[in-house]
PDB file of N, CA and C in Angstrom:
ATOM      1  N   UNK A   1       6.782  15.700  17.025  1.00  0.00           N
ATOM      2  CA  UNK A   1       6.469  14.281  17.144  1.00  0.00           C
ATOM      3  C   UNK A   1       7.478  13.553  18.019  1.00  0.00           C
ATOM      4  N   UNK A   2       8.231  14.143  18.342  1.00  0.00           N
ATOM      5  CA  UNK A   2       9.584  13.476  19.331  1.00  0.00           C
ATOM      6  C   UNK A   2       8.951  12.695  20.737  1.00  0.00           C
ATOM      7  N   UNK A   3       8.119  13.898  21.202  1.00  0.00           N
ATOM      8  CA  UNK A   3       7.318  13.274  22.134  1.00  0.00           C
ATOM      9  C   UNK A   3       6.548  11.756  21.981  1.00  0.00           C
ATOM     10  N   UNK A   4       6.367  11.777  20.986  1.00  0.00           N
ATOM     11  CA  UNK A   4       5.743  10.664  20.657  1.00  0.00           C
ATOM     12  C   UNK A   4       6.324   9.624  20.025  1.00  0.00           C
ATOM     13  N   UNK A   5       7.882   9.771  19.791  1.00  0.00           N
ATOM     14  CA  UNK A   5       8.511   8.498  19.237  1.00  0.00           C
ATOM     15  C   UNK A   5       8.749   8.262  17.855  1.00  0.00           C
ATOM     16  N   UNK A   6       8.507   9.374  17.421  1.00  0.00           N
ATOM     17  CA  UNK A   6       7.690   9.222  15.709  1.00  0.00           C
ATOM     18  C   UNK A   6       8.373   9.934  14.902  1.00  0.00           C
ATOM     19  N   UNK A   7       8.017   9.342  13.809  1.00  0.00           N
ATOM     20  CA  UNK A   7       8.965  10.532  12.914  1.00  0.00           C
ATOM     21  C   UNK A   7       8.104  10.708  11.220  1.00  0.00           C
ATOM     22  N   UNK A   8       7.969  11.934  11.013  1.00  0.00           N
ATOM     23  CA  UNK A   8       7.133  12.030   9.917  1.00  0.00           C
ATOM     24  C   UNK A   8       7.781  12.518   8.968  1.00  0.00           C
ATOM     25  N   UNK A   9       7.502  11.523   7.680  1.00  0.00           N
ATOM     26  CA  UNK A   9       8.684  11.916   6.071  1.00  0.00           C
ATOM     27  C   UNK A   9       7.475  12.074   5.422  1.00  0.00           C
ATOM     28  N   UNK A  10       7.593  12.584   4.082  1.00  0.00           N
ATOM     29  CA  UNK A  10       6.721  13.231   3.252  1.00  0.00           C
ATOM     30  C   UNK A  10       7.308  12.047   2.028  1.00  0.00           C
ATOM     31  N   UNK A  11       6.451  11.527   1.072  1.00  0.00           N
ATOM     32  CA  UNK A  11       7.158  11.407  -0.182  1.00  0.00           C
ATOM     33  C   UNK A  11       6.085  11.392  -1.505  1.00  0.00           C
ATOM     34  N   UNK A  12       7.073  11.450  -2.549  1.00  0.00           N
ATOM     35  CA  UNK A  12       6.460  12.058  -3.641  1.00  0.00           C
ATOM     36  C   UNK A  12       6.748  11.820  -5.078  1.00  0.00           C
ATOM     37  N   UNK A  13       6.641  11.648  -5.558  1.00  0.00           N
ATOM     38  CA  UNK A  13       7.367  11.370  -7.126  1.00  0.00           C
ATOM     39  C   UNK A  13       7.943  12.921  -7.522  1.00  0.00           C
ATOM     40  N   UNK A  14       7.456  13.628  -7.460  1.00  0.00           N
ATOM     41  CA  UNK A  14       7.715  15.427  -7.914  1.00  0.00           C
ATOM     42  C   UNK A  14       8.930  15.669  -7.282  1.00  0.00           C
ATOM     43  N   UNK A  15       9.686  16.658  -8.333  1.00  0.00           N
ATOM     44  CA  UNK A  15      11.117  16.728  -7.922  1.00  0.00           C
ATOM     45  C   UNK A  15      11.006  17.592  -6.783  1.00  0.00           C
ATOM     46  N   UNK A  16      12.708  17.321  -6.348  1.00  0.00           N
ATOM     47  CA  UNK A  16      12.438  18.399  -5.320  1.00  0.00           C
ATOM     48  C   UNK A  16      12.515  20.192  -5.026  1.00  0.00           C
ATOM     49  N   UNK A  17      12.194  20.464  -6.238  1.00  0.00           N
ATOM     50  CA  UNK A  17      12.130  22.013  -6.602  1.00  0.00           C
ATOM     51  C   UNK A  17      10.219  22.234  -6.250  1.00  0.00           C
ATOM     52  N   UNK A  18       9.925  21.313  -6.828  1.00  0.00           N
ATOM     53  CA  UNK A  18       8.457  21.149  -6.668  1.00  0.00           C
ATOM     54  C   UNK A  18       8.145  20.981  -5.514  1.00  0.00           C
ATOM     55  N   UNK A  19       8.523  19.497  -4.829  1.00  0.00           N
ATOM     56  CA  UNK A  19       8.389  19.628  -3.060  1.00  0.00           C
ATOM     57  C   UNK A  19       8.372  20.826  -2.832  1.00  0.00           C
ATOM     58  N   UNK A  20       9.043  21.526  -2.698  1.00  0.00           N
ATOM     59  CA  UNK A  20       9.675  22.649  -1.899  1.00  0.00           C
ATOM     60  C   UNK A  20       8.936  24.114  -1.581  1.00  0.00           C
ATOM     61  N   UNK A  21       8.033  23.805  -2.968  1.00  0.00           N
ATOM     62  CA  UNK A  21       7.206  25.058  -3.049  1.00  0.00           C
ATOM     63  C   UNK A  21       6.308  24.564  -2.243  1.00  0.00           C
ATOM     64  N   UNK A  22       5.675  23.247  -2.029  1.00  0.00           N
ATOM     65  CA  UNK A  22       4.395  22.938  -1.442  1.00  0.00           C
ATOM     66  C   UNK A  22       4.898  23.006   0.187  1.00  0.00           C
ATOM     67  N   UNK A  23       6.035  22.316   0.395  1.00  0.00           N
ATOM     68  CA  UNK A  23       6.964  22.475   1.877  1.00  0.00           C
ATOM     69  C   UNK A  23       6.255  24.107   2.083  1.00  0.00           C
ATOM     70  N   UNK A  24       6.696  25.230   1.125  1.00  0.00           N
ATOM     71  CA  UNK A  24       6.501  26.338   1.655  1.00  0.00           C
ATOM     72  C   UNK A  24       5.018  26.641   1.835  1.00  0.00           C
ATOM     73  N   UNK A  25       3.868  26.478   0.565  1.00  0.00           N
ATOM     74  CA  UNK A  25       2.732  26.859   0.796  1.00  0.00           C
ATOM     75  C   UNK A  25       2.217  26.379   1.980  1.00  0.00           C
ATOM     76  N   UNK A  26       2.641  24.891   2.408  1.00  0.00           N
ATOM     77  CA  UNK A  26       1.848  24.447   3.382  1.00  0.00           C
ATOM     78  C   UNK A  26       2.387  24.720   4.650  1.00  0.00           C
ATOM     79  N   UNK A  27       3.848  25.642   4.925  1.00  0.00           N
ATOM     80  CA  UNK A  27       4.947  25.556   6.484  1.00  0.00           C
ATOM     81  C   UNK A  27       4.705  23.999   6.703  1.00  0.00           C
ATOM     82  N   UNK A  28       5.273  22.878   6.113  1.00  0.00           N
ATOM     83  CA  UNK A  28       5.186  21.633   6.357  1.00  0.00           C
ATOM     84  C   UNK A  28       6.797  22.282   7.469  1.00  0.00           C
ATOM     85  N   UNK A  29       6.927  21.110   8.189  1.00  0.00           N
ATOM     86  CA  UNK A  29       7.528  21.232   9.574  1.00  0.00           C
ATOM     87  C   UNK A  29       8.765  19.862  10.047  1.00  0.00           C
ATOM     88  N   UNK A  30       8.126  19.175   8.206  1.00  0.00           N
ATOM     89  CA  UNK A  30       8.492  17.163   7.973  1.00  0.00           C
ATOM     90  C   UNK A  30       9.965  17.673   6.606  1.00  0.00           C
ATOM     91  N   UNK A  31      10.427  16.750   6.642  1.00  0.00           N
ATOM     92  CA  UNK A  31      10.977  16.408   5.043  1.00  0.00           C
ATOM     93  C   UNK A  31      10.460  15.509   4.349  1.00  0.00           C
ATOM     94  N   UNK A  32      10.376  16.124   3.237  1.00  0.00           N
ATOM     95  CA  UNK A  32      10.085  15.277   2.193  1.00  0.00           C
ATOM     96  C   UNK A  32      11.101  14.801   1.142  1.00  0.00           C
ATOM     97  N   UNK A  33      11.255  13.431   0.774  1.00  0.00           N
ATOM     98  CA  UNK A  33      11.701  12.808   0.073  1.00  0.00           C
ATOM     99  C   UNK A  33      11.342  12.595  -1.552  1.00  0.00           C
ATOM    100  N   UNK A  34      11.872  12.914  -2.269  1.00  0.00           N
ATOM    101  CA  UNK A  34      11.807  12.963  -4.295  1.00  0.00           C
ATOM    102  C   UNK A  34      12.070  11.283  -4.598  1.00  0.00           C
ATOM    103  N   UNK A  35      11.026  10.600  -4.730  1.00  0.00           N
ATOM    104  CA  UNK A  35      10.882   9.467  -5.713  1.00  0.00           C
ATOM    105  C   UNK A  35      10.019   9.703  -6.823  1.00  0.00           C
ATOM    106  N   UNK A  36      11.103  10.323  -7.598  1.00  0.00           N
ATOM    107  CA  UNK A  36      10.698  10.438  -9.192  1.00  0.00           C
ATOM    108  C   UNK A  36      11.130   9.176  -9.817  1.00  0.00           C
ATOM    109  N   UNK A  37      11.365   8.165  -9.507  1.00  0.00           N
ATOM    110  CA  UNK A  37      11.637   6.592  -9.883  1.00  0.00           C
ATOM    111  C   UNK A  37      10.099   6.214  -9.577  1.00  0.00           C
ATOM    112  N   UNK A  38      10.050   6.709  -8.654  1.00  0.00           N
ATOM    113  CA  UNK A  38       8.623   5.625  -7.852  1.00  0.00           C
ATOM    114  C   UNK A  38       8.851   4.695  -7.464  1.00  0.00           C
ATOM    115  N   UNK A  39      10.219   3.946  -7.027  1.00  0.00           N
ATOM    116  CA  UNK A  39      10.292   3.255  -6.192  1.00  0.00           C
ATOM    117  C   UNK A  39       9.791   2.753  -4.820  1.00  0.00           C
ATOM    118  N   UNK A  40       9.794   4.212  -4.399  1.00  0.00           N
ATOM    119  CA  UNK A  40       9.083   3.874  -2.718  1.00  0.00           C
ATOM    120  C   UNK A  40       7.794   3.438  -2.465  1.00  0.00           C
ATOM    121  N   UNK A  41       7.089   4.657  -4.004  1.00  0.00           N
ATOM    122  CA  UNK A  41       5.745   4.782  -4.053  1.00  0.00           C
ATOM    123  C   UNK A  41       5.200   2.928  -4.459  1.00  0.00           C
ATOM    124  N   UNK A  42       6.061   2.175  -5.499  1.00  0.00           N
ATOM    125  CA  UNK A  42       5.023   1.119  -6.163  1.00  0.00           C
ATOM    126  C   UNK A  42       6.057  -0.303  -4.525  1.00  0.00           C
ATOM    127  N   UNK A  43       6.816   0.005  -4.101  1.00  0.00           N
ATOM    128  CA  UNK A  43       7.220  -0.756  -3.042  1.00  0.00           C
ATOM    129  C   UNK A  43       5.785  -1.107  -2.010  1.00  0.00           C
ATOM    130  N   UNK A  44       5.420   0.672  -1.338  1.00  0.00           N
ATOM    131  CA  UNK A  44       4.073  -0.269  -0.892  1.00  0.00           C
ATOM    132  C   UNK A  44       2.425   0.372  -1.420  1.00  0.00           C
ATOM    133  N   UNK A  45       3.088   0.274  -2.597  1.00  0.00           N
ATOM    134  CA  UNK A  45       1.340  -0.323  -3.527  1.00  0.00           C
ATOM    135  C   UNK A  45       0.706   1.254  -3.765  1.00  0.00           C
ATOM    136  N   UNK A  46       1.185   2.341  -3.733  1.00  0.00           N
ATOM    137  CA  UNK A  46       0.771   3.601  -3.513  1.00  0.00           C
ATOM    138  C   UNK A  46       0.337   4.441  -4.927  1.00  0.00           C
ATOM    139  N   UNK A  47       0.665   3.316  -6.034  1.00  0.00           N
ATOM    140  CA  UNK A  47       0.113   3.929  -7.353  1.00  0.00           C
ATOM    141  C   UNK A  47      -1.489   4.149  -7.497  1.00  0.00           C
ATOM    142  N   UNK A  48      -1.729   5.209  -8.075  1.00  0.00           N
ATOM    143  CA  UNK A  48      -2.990   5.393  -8.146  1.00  0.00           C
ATOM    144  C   UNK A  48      -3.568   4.786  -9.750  1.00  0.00           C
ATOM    145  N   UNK A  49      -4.954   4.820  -9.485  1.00  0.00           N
ATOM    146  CA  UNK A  49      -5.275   4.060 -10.985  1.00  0.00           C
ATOM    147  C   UNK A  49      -4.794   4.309 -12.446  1.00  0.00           C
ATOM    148  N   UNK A  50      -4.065   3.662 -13.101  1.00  0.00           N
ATOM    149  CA  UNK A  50      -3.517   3.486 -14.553  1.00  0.00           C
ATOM    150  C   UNK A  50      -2.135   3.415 -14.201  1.00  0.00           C
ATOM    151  N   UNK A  51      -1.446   3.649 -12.469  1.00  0.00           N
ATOM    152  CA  UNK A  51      -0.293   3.760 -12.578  1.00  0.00           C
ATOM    153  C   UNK A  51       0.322   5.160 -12.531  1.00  0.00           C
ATOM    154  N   UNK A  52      -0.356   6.120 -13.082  1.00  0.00           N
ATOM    155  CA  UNK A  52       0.152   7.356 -13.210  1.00  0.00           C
ATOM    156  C   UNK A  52       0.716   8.317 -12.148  1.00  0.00           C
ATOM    157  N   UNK A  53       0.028   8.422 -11.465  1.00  0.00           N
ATOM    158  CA  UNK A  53       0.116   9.242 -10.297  1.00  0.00           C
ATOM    159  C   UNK A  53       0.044   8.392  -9.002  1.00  0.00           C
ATOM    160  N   UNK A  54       0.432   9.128  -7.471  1.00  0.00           N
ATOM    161  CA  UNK A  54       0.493   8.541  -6.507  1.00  0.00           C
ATOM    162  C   UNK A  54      -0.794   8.853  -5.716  1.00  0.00           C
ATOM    163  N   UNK A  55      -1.199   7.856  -5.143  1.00  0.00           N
ATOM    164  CA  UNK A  55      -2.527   8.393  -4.083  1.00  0.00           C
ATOM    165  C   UNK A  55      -1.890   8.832  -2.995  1.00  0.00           C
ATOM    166  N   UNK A  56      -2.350   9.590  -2.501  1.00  0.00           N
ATOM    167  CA  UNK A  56      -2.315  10.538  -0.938  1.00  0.00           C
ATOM    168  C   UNK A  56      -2.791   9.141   0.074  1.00  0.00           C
ATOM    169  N   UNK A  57      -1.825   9.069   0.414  1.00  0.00           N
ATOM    170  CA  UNK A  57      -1.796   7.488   1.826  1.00  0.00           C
ATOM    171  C   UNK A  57      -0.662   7.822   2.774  1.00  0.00           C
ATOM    172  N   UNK A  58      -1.254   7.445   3.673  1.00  0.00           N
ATOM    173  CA  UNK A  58      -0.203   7.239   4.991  1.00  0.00           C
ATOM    174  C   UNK A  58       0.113   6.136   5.493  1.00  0.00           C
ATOM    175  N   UNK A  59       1.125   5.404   5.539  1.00  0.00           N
ATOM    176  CA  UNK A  59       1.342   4.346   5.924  1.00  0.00           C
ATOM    177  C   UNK A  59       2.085   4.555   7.546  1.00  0.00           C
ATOM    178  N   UNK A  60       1.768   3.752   8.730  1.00  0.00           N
ATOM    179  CA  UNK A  60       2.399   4.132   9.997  1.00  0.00           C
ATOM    180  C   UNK A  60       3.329   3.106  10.311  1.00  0.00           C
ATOM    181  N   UNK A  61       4.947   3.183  10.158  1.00  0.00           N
ATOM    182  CA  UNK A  61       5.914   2.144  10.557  1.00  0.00           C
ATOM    183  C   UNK A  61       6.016   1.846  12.242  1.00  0.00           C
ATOM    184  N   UNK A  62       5.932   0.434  12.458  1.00  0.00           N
ATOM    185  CA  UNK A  62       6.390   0.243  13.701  1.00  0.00           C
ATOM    186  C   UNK A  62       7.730   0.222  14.024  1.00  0.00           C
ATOM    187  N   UNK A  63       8.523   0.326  15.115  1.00  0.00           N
ATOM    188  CA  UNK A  63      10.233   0.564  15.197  1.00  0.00           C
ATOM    189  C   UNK A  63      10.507  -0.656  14.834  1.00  0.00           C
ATOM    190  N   UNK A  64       9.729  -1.265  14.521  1.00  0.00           N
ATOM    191  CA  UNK A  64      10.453  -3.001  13.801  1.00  0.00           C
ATOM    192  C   UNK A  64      10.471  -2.838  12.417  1.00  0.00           C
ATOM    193  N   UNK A  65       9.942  -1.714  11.892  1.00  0.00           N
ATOM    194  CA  UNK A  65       9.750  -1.711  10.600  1.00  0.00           C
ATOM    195  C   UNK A  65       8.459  -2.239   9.820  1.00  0.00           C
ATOM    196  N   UNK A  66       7.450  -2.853  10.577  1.00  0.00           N
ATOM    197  CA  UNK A  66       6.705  -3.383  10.039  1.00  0.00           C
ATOM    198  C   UNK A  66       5.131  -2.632   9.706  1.00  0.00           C
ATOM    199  N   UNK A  67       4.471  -2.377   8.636  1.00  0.00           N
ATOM    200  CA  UNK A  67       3.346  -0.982   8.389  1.00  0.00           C
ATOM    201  C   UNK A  67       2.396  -1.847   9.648  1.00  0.00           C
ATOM    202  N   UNK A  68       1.872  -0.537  10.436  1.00  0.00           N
ATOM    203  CA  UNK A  68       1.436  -0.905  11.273  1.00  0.00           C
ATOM    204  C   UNK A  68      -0.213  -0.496  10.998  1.00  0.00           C
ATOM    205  N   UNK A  69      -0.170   0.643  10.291  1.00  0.00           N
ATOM    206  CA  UNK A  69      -1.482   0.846   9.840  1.00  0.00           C
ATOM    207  C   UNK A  69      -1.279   1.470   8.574  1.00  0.00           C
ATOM    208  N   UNK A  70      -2.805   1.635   7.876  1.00  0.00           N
ATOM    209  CA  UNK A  70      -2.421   2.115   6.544  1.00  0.00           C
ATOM    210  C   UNK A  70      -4.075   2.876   6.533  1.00  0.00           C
ATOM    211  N   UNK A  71      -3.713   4.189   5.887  1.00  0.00           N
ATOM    212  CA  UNK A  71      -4.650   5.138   5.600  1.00  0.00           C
ATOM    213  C   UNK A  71      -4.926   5.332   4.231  1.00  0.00           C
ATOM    214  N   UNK A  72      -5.508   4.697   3.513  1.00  0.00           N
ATOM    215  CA  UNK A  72      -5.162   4.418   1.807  1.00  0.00           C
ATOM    216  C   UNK A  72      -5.910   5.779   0.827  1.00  0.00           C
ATOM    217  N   UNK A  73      -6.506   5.889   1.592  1.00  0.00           N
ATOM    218  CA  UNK A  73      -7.129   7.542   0.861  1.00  0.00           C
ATOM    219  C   UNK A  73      -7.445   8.814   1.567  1.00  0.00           C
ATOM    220  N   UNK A  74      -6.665   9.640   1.806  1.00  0.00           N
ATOM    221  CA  UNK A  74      -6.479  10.426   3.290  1.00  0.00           C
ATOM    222  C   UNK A  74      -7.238  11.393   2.481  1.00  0.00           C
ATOM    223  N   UNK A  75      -7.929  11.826   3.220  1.00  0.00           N
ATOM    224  CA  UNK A  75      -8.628  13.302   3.180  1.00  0.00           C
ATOM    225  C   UNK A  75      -7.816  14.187   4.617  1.00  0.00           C
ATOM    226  N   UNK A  76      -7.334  15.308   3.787  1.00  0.00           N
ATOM    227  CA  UNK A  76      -6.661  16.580   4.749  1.00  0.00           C
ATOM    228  C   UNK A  76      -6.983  16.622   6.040  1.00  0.00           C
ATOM    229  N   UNK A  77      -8.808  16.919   5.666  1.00  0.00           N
ATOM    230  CA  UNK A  77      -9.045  17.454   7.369  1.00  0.00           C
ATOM    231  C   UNK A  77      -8.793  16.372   8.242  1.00  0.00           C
ATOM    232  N   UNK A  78      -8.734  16.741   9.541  1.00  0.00           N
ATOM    233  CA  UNK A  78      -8.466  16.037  10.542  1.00  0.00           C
ATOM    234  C   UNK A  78      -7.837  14.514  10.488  1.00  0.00           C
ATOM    235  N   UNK A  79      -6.860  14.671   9.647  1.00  0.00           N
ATOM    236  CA  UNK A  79      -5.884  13.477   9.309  1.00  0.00           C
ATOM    237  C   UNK A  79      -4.964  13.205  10.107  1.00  0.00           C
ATOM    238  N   UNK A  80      -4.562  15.079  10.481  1.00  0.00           N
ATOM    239  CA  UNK A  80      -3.171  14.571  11.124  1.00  0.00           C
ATOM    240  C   UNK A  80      -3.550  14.007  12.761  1.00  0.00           C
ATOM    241  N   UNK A  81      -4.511  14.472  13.129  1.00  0.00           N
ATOM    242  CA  UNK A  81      -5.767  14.071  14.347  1.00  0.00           C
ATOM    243  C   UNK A  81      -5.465  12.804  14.348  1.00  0.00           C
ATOM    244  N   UNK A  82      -6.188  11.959  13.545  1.00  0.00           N
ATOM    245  CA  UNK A  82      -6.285  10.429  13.361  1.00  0.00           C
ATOM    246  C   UNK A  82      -4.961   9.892  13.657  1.00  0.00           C
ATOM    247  N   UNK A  83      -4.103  10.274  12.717  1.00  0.00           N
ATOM    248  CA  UNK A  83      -3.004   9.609  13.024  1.00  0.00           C
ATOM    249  C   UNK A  83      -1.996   9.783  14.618  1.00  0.00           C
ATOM    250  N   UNK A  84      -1.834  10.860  15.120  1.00  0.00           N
ATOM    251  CA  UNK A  84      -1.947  11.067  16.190  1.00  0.00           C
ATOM    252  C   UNK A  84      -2.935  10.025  17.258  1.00  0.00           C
ATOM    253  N   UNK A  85      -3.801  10.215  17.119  1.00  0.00           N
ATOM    254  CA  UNK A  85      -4.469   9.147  17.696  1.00  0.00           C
ATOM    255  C   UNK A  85      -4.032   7.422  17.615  1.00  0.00           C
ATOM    256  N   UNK A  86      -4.211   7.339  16.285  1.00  0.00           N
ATOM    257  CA  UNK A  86      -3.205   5.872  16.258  1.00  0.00           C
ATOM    258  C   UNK A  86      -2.397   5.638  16.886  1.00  0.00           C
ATOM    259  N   UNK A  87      -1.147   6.674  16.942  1.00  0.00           N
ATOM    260  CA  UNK A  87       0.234   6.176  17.511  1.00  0.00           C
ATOM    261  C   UNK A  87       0.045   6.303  18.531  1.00  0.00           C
ATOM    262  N   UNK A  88      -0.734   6.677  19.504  1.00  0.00           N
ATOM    263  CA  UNK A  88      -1.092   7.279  20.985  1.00  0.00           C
ATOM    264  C   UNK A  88      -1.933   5.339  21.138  1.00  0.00           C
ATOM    265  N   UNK A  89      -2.629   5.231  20.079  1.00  0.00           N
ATOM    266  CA  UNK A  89      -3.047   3.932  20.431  1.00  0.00           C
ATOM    267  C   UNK A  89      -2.018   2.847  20.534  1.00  0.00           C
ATOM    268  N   UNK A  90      -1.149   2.871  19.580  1.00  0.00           N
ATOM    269  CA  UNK A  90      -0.289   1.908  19.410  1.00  0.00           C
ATOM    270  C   UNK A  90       0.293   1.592  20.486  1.00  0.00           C
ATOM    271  N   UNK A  91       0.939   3.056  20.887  1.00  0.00           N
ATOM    272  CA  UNK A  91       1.377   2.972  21.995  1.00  0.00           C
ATOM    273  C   UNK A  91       0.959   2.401  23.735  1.00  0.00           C
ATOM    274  N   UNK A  92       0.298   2.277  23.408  1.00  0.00           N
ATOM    275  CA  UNK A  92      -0.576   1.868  24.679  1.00  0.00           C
ATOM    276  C   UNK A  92      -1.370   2.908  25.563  1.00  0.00           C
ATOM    277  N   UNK A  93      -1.235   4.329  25.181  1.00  0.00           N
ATOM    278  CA  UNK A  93      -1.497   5.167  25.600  1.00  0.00           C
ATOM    279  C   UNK A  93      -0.370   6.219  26.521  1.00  0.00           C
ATOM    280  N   UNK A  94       1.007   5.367  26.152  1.00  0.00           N
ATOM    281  CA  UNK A  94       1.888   6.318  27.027  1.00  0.00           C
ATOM    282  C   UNK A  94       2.836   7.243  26.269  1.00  0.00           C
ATOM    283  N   UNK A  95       2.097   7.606  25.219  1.00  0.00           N
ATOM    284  CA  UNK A  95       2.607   8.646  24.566  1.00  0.00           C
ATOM    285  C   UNK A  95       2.728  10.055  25.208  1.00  0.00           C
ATOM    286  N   UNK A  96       3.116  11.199  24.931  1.00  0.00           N
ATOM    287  CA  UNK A  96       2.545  12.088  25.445  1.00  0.00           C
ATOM    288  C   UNK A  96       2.095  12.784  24.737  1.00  0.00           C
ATOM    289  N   UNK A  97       0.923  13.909  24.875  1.00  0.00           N
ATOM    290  CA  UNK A  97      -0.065  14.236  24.139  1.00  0.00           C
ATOM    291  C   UNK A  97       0.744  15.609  23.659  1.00  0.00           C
ATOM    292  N   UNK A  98       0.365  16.219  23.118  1.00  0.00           N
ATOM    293  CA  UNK A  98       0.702  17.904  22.787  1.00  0.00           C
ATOM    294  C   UNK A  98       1.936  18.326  21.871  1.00  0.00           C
ATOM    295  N   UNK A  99       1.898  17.057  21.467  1.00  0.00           N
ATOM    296  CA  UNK A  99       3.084  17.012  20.138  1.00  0.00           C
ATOM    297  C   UNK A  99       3.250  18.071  19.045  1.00  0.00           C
ATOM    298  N   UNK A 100       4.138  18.361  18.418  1.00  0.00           N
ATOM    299  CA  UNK A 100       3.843  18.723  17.323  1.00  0.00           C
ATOM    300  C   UNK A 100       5.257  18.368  16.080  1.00  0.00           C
ATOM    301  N   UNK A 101       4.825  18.222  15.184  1.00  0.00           N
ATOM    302  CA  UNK A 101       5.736  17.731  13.995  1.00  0.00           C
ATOM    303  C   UNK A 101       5.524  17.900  12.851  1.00  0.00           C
TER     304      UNK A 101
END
């Protein structure tokens, strides 16, 4: 994702013994971050219904810090596509293409 300006974190309530196995099942390529507080998660709104668990969302920061887009119920396939695409949009199109992260 360098090419593209970007930088991709993982986060999670599950410790990070747990991360770690999924880091492996999946060759994730990102770090992931352990909010077993849920801080990060209820900061931007990422609890899932009753509170319990976290929904699978992507939120996209601009270098100002500000969420620039938000993906509130991600389905796997062709996610990481989309988002790619976004930041290529954001960008004005002068990203460069063939990233990987």
């Amino acid at each position: 994702m360098e090419s593209l300006n970007a930088l991709v974190v993982g986060i999670s309530a599950d410790k990070p013994e747990v991360q770690q196995r999924f880091i492996d099942k999946f060759a994730l390529t990102f770090p992931m971050i352990s909010d077993t507080s849920k801080t990060i998660i209820d900061a931007y709104g990422a609890r899932a219904v009753l509170g319990v668990a976290a929904t699978r969302s992507t939120f996209l920061i601009d270098p100002d810090g500000r969420i620039a887009h938000v993906w509130p119920k991600v389905k796997v396939e062709g996610h990481a596509e989309d988002v790619l695409a976004k930041i290529r949009e954001l960008a004005g199109g002068h990203a460069t293409a063939g990233a990987t992260g």
